[in-house]
Protein backbone atom coordinates (compact mmCIF):
# COMPACT_ATOMS: atom_id res chain seq x y z
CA UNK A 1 -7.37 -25.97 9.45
CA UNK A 2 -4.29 -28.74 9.37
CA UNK A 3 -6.51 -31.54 8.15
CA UNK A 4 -4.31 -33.44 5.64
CA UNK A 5 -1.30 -31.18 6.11
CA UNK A 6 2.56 -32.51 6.66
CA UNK A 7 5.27 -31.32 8.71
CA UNK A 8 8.85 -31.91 8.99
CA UNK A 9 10.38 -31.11 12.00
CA UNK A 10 14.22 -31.40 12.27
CA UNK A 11 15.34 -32.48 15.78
CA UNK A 12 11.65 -32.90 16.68
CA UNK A 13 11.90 -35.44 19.39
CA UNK A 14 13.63 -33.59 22.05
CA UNK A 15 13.18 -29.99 23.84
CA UNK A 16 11.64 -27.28 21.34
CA UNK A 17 11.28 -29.70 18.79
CA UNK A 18 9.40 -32.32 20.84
CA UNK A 19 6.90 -29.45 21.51
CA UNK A 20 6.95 -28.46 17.84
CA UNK A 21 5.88 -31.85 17.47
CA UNK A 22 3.57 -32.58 19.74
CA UNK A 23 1.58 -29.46 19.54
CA UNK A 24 1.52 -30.10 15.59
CA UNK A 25 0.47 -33.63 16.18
CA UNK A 26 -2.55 -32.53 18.39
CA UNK A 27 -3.74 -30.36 15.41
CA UNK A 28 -4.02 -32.78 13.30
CA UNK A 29 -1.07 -32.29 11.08
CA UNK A 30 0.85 -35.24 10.42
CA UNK A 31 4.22 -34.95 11.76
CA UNK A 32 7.39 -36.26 10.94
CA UNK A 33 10.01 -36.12 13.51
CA UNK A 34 13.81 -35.94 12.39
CA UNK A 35 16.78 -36.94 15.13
CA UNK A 36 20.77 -37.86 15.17
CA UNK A 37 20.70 -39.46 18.19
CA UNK A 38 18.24 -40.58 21.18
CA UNK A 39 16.47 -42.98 19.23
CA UNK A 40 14.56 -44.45 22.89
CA UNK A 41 13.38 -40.81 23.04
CA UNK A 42 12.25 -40.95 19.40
CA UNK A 43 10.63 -44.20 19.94
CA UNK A 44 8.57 -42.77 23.34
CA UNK A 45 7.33 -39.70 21.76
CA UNK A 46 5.65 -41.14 18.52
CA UNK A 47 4.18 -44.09 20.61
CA UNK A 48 2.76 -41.40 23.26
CA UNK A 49 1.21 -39.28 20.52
CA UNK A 50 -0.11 -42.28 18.30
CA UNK A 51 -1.72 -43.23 21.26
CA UNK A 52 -3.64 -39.85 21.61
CA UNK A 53 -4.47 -40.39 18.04
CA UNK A 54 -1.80 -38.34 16.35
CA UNK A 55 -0.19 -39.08 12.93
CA UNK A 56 3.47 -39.62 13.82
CA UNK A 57 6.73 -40.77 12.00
CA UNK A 58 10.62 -40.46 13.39
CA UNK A 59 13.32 -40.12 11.00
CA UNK A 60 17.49 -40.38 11.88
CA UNK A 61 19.46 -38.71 9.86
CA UNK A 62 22.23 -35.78 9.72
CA UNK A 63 20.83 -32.56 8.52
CA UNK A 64 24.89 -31.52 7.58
CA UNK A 65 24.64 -35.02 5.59
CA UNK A 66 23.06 -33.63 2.23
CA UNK A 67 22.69 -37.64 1.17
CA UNK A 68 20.75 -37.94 4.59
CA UNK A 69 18.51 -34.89 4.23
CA UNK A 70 17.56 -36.52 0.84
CA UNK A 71 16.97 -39.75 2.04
CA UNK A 72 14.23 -38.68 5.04
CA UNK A 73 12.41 -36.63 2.26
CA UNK A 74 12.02 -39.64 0.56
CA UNK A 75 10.77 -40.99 3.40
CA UNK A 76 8.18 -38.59 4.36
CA UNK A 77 7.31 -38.44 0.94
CA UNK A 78 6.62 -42.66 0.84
CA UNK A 79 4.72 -42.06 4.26
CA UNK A 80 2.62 -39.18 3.67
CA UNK A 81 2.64 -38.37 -0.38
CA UNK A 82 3.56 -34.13 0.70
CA UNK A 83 5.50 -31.60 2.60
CA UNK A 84 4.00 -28.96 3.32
CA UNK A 85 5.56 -27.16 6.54
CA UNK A 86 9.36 -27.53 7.10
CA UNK A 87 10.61 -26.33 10.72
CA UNK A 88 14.63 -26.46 10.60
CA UNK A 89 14.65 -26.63 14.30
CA UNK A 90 18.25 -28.74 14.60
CA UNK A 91 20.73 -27.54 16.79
CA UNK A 92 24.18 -27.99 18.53
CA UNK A 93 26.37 -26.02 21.16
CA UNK A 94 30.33 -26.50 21.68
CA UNK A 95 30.72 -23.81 24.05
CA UNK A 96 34.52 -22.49 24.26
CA UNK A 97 35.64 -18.75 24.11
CA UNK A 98 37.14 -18.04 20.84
CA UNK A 99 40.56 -18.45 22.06
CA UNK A 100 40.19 -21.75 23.00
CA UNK A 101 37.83 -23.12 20.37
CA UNK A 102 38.99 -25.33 17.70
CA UNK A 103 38.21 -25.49 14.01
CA UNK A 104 36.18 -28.49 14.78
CA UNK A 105 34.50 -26.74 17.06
CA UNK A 106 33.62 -24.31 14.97
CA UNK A 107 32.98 -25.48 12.05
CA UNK A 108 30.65 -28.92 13.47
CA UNK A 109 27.84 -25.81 14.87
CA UNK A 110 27.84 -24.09 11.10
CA UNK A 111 27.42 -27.38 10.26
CA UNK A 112 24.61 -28.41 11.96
CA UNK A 113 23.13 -24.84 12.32
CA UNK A 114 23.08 -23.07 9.59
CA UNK A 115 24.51 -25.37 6.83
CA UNK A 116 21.71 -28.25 7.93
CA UNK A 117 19.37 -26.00 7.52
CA UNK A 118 20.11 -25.03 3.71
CA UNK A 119 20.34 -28.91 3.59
CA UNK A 120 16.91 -29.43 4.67
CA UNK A 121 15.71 -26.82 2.68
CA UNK A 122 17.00 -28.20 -0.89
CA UNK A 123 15.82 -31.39 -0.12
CA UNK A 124 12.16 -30.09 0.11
CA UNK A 125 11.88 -27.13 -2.20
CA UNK A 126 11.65 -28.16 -5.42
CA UNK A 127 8.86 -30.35 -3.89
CA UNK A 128 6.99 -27.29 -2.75
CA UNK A 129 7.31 -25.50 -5.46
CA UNK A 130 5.72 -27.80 -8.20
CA UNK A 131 2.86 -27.55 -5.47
CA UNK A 132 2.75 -24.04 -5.49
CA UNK A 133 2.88 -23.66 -1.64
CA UNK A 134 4.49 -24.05 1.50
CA UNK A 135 5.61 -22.72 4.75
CA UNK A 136 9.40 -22.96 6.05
CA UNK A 137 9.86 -21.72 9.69
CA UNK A 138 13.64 -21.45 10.73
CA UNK A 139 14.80 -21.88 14.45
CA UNK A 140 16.84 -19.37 15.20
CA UNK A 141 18.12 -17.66 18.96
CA UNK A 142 17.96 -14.80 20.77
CA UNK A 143 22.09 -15.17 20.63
CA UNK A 144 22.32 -14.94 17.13
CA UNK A 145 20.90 -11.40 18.15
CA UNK A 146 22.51 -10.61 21.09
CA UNK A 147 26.01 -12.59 20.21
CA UNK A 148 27.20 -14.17 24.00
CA UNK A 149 30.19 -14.76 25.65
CA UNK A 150 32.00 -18.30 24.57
CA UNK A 151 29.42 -19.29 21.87
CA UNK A 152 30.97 -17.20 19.08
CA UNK A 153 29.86 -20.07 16.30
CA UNK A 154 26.53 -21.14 18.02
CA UNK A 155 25.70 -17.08 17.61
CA UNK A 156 27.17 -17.12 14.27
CA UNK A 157 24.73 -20.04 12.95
CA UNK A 158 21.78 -18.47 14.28
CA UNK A 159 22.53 -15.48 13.01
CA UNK A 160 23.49 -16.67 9.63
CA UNK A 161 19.32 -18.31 9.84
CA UNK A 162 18.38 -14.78 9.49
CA UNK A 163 19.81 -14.10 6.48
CA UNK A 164 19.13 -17.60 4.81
CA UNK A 165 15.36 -16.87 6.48
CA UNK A 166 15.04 -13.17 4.18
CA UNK A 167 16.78 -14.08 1.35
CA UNK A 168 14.96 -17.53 0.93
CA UNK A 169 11.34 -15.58 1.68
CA UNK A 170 12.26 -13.13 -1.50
CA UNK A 171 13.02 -16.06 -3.81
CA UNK A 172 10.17 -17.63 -2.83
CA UNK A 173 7.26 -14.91 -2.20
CA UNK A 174 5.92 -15.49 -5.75
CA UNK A 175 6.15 -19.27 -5.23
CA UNK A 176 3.42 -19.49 -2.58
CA UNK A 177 5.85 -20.56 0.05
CA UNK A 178 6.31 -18.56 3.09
CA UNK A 179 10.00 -18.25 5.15
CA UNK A 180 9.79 -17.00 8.29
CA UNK A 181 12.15 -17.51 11.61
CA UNK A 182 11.25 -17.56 15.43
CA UNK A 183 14.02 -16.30 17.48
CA UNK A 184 13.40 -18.24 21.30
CA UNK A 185 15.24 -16.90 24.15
CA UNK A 186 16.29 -19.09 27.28
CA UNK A 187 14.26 -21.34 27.14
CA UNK A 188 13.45 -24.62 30.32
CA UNK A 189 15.19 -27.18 28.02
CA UNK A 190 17.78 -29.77 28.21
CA UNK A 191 19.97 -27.93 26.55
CA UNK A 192 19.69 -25.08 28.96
CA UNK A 193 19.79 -27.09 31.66
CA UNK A 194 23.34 -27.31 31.31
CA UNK A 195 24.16 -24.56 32.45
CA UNK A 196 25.22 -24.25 35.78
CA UNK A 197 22.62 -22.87 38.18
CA UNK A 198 25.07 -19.52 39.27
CA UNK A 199 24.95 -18.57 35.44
CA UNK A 200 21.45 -19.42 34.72
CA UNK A 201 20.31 -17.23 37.92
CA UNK A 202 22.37 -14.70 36.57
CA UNK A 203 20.35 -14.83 33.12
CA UNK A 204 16.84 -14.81 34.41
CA UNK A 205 17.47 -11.89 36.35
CA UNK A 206 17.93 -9.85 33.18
CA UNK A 207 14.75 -11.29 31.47
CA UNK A 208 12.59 -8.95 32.51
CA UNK A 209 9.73 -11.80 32.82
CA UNK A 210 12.15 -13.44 35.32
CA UNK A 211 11.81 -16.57 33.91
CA UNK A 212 12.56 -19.02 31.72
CA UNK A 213 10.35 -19.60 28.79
CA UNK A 214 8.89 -22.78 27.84
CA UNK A 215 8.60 -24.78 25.07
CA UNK A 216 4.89 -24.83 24.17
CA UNK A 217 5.40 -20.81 24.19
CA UNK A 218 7.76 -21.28 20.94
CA UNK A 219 5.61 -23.91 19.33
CA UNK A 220 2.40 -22.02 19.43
CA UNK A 221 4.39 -19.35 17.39
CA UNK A 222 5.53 -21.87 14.90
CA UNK A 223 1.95 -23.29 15.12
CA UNK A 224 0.42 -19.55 14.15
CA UNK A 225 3.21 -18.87 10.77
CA UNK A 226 1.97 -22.28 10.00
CA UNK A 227 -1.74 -21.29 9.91
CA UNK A 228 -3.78 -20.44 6.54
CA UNK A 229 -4.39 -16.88 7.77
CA UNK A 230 -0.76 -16.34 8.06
CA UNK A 231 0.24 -16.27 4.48
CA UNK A 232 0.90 -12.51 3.65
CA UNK A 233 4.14 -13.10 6.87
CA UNK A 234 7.07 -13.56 5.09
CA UNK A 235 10.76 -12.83 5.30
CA UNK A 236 9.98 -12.30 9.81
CA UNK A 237 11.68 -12.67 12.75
CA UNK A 238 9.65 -13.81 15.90
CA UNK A 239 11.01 -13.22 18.88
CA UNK A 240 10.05 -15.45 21.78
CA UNK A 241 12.64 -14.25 24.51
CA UNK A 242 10.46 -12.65 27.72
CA UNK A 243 11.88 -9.07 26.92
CA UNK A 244 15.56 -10.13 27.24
CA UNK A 245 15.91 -8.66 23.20
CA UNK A 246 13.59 -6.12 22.27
């Protein structure tokens, strides 16, 4: 089904996107991995998956760096010769109630967020298009539905996917290329893990699952919008939040 297929997968080395990877990787799509930072983590994920006989490449760069988003294109591109999924999967949090957060504050999560995503997405689509196909699966969060007490910009960004996400999918229906966004809710990461244990209690008691999710259970969705048989889903939000959102 993936034979000969290529994926870019921004922030793919660490917590959802290390799954997105990995799961990718063990379907036989050729992956390549974007990060900012963590490059021992980068390093430790493609050797683990090369040595189960996956197709692997890492990447640093700053999706909110336009010249950087162009750059690791051009690097897939060298590596591979196509694109053919992009999963804007990059994220941040500076968590501070409105009245305390800066501009910085602010402005770094649109950055990263929402902005890196648009990034990402120039820097592939003209590619995609002279192929006449393609698949772009945006990252969103259950907050961007939901909104959430001191993350006023992190909600704001992943909210702001949504509308890139339809918007995008109508330009693009009579392309051939697909844009589609999974919505995850709490999910056992690292980036969850921060919060302290009262809080995070407190949150799985109103998931109705009464648990966290995990993050195989958001790449097999990414894995599905990727699939041949899932070209006629455009312009969709996927929720992957154990009933906290319905």
């Amino acid at each position: 089904m993936f034979e000969g297929q290529v994926a870019l997968v921004t922030g793919g080395t660490r917590g959802i996107g290390a799954a997105i990877t990995t799961m990718l990787a063990k379907s036989g799509v050729r992956v390549a991995a974007g990060y900012s930072r963590g490059q021992d983590a980068a390093e430790t994920l493609q050797k683990k998956l090369e040595a189960e006989g996956g197709a692997v490449s890492i990447h640093q760069g700053r999706v909110d760096a336009p010249d950087d988003c162009a750059r690791v294109v051009t690097e897939v591109m060298d590596r591979f010769g196509r694109v053919d999924y992009l999963i804007n999967n990059a994220g941040i949090t500076l968590d501070k109630t409105v009245r305390k957060m800066t501009h910085d504050d602010w402005q770094n999560v649109l950055n990263v967020n929402l902005f890196g995503a648009f990034c990402m997405t120039k820097s592939v689509l003209e590619h995609m298009i002279e192929r006449g196909s393609g698949r772009i699966v945006n990252i969103s969060s259950v907050i961007g539905e939901t909104g959430n007490v001191g993350q006023a910009n992190y909600a704001a960004s992943k909210a702001g996917l949504f509308g890139l996400t339809k918007s995008l999918a109508l330009e693009m229906a009579r392309r051939g290329i697909t844009v589609n966004t999974v919505a995850p809710g709490f999910i056992a990461t690292e980036m969850v893990g921060k919060i302290p244990q009262a809080a995070l209690d407190a949150v799985v008691e109103k998931i109705p699952l009464h648990r966290l999710g995990r993050p195989e259970e958001v790449a097999r969705v990414v894995r599905f919008l990727l699939e041949d048989d899932s070209g006629y889903i455009t312009g969709a939000v996927y929720t992957v939040n154990g009933g906290l959102d319905m």
